[in-house]
N, C-alpha and C. Protein backbone atom coordinates (compact mmCIF):
# COMPACT_ATOMS: atom_id res chain seq x y z
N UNK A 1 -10.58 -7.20 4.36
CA UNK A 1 -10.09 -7.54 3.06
C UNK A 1 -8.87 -6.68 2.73
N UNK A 2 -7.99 -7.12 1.82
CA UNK A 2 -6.58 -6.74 1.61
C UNK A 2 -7.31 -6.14 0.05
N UNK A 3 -6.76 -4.77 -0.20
CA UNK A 3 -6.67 -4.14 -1.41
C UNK A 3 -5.24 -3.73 -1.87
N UNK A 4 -4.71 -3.94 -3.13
CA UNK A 4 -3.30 -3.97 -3.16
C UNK A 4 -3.26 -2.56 -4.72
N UNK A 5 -2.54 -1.36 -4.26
CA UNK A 5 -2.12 -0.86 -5.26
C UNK A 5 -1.45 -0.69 -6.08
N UNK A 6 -0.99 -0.76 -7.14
CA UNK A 6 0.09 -0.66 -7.51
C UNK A 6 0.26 0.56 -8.75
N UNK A 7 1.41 0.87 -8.87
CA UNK A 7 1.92 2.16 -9.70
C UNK A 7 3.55 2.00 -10.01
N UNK A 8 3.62 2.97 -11.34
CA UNK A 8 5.01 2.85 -11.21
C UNK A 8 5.17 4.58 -11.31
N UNK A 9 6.12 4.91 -10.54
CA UNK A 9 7.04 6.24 -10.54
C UNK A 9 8.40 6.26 -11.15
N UNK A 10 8.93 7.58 -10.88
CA UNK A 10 10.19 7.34 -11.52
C UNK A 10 11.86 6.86 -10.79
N UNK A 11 10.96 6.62 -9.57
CA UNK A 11 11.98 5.28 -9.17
C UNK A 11 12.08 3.99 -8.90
N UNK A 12 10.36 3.19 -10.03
CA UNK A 12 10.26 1.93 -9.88
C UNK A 12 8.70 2.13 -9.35
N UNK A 13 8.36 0.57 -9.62
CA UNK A 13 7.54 0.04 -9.32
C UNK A 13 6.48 0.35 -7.62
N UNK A 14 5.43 0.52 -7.17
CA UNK A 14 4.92 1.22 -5.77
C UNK A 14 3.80 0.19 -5.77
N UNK A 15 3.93 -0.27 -4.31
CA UNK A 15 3.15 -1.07 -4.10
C UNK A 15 2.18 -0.90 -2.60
N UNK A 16 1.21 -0.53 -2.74
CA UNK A 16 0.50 -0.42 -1.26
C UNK A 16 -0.78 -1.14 -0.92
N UNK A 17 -0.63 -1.58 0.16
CA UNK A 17 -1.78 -2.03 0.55
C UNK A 17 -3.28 -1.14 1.46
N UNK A 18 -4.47 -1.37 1.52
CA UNK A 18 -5.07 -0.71 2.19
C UNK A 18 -6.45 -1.93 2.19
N UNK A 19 -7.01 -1.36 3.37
CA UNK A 19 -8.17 -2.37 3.90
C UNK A 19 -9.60 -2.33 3.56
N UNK A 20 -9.90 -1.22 2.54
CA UNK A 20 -11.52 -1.16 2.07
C UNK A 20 -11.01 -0.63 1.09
N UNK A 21 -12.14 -0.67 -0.02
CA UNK A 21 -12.12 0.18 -1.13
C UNK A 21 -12.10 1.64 -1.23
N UNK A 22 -12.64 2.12 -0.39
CA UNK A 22 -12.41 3.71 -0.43
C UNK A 22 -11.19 4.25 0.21
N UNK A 23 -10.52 3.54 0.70
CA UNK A 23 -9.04 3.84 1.31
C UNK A 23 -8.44 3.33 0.21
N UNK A 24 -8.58 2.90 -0.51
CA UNK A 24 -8.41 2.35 -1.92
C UNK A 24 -7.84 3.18 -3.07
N UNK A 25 -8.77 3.75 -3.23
CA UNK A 25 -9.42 4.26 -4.41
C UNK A 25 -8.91 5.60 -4.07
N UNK A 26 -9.02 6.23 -2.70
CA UNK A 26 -7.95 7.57 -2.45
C UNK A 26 -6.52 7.50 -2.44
N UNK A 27 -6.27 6.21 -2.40
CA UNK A 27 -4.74 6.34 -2.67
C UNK A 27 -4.58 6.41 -3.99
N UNK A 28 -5.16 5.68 -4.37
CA UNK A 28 -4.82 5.79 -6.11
C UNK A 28 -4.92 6.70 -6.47
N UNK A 29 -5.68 7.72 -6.21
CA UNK A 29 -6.22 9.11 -6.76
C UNK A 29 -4.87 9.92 -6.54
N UNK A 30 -4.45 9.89 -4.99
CA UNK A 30 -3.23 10.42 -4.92
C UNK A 30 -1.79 10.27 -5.76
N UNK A 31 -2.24 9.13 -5.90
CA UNK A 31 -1.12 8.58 -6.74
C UNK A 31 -1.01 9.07 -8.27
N UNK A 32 -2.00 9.21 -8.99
CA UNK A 32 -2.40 9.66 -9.74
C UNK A 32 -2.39 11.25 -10.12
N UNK A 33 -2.43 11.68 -9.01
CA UNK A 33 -2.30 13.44 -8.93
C UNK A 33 -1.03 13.85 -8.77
N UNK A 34 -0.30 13.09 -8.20
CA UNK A 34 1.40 13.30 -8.34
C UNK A 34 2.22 12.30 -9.57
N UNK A 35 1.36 12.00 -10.53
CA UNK A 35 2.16 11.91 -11.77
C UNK A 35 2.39 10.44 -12.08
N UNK A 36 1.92 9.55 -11.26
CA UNK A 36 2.38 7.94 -11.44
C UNK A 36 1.60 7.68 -12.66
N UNK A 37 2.46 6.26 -13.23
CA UNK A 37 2.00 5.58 -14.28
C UNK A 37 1.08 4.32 -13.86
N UNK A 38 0.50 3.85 -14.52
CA UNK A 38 0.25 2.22 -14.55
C UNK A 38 -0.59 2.27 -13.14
N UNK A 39 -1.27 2.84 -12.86
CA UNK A 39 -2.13 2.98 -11.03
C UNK A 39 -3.02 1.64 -11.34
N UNK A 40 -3.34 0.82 -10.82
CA UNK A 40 -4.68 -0.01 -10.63
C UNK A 40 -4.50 -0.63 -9.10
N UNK A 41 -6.08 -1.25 -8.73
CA UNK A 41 -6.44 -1.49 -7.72
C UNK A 41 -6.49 -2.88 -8.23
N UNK A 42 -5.92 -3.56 -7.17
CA UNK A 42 -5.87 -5.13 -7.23
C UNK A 42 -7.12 -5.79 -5.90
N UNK A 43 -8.12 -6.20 -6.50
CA UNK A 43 -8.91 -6.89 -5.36
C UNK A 43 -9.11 -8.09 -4.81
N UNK A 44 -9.14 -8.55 -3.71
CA UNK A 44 -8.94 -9.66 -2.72
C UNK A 44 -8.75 -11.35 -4.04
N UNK A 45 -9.88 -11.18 -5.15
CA UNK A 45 -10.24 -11.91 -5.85
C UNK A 45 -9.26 -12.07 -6.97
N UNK A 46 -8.24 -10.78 -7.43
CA UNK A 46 -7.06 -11.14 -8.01
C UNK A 46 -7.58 -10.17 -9.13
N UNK A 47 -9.29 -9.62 -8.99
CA UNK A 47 -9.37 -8.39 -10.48
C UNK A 47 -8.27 -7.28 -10.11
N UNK A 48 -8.01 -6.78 -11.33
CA UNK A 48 -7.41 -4.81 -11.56
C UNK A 48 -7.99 -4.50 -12.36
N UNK A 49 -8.11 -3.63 -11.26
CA UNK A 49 -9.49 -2.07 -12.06
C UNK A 49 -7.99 -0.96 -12.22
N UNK A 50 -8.26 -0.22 -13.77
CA UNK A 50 -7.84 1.07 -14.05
C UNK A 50 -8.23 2.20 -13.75
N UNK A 51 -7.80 2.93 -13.85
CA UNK A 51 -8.65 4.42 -13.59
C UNK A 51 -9.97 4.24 -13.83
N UNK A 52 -9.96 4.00 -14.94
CA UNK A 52 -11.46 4.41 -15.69
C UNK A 52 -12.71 3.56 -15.19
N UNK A 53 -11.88 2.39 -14.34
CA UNK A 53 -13.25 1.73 -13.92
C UNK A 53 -13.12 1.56 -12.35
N UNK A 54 -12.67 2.36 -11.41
CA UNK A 54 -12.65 2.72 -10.39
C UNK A 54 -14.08 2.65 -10.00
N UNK A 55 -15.21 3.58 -10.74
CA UNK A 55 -16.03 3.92 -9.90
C UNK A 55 -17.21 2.29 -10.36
N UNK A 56 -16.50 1.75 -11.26
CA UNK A 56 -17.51 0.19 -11.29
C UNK A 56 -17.38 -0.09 -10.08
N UNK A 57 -15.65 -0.45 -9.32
CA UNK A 57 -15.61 -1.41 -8.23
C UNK A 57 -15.68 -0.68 -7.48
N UNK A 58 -16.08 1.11 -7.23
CA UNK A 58 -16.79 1.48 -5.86
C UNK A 58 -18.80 0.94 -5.93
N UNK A 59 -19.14 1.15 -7.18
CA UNK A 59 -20.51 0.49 -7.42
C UNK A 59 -20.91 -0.95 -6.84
N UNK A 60 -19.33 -1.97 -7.20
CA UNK A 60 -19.56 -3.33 -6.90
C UNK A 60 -19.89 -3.66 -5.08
N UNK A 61 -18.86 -2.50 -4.63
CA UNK A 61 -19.09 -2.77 -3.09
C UNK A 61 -20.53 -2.45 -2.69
N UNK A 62 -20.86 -0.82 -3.29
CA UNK A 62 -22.13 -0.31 -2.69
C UNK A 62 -23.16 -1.02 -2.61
N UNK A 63 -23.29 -2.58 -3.75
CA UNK A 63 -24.32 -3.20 -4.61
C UNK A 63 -24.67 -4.49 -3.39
């Protein structure tokens, strides 16, 4: 499955892809720890999760 991140910095818009949710969810974190705006995880199905509900869609996989 394709997980798509996205963020904006201060030279535009960042877009990455990664193949499970927990490769996921650490990028975002990274992303997040060096100052980006707007972080969410885009999933195969077309949801975005925010920060704050990260650990729902690590729950949704575990489930």
């Amino acid at each position: 499955m394709k997980f798509f991140i996205t963020a904006l910095d201060t030279s535009g818009i960042i877009t990455l892809r990664r193949d499970s949710v927990p490769a996921a969810m650490k990028k975002a974190t990274e992303l997040l720890s060096d100052g980006c705006l707007n972080v969410e995880i885009h999933t195969p199905d077309g949801a975005a999760y925010s920060p704050g509900q990260f650990e729902q869609l690590r729950e949704q996989v575990q489930a």
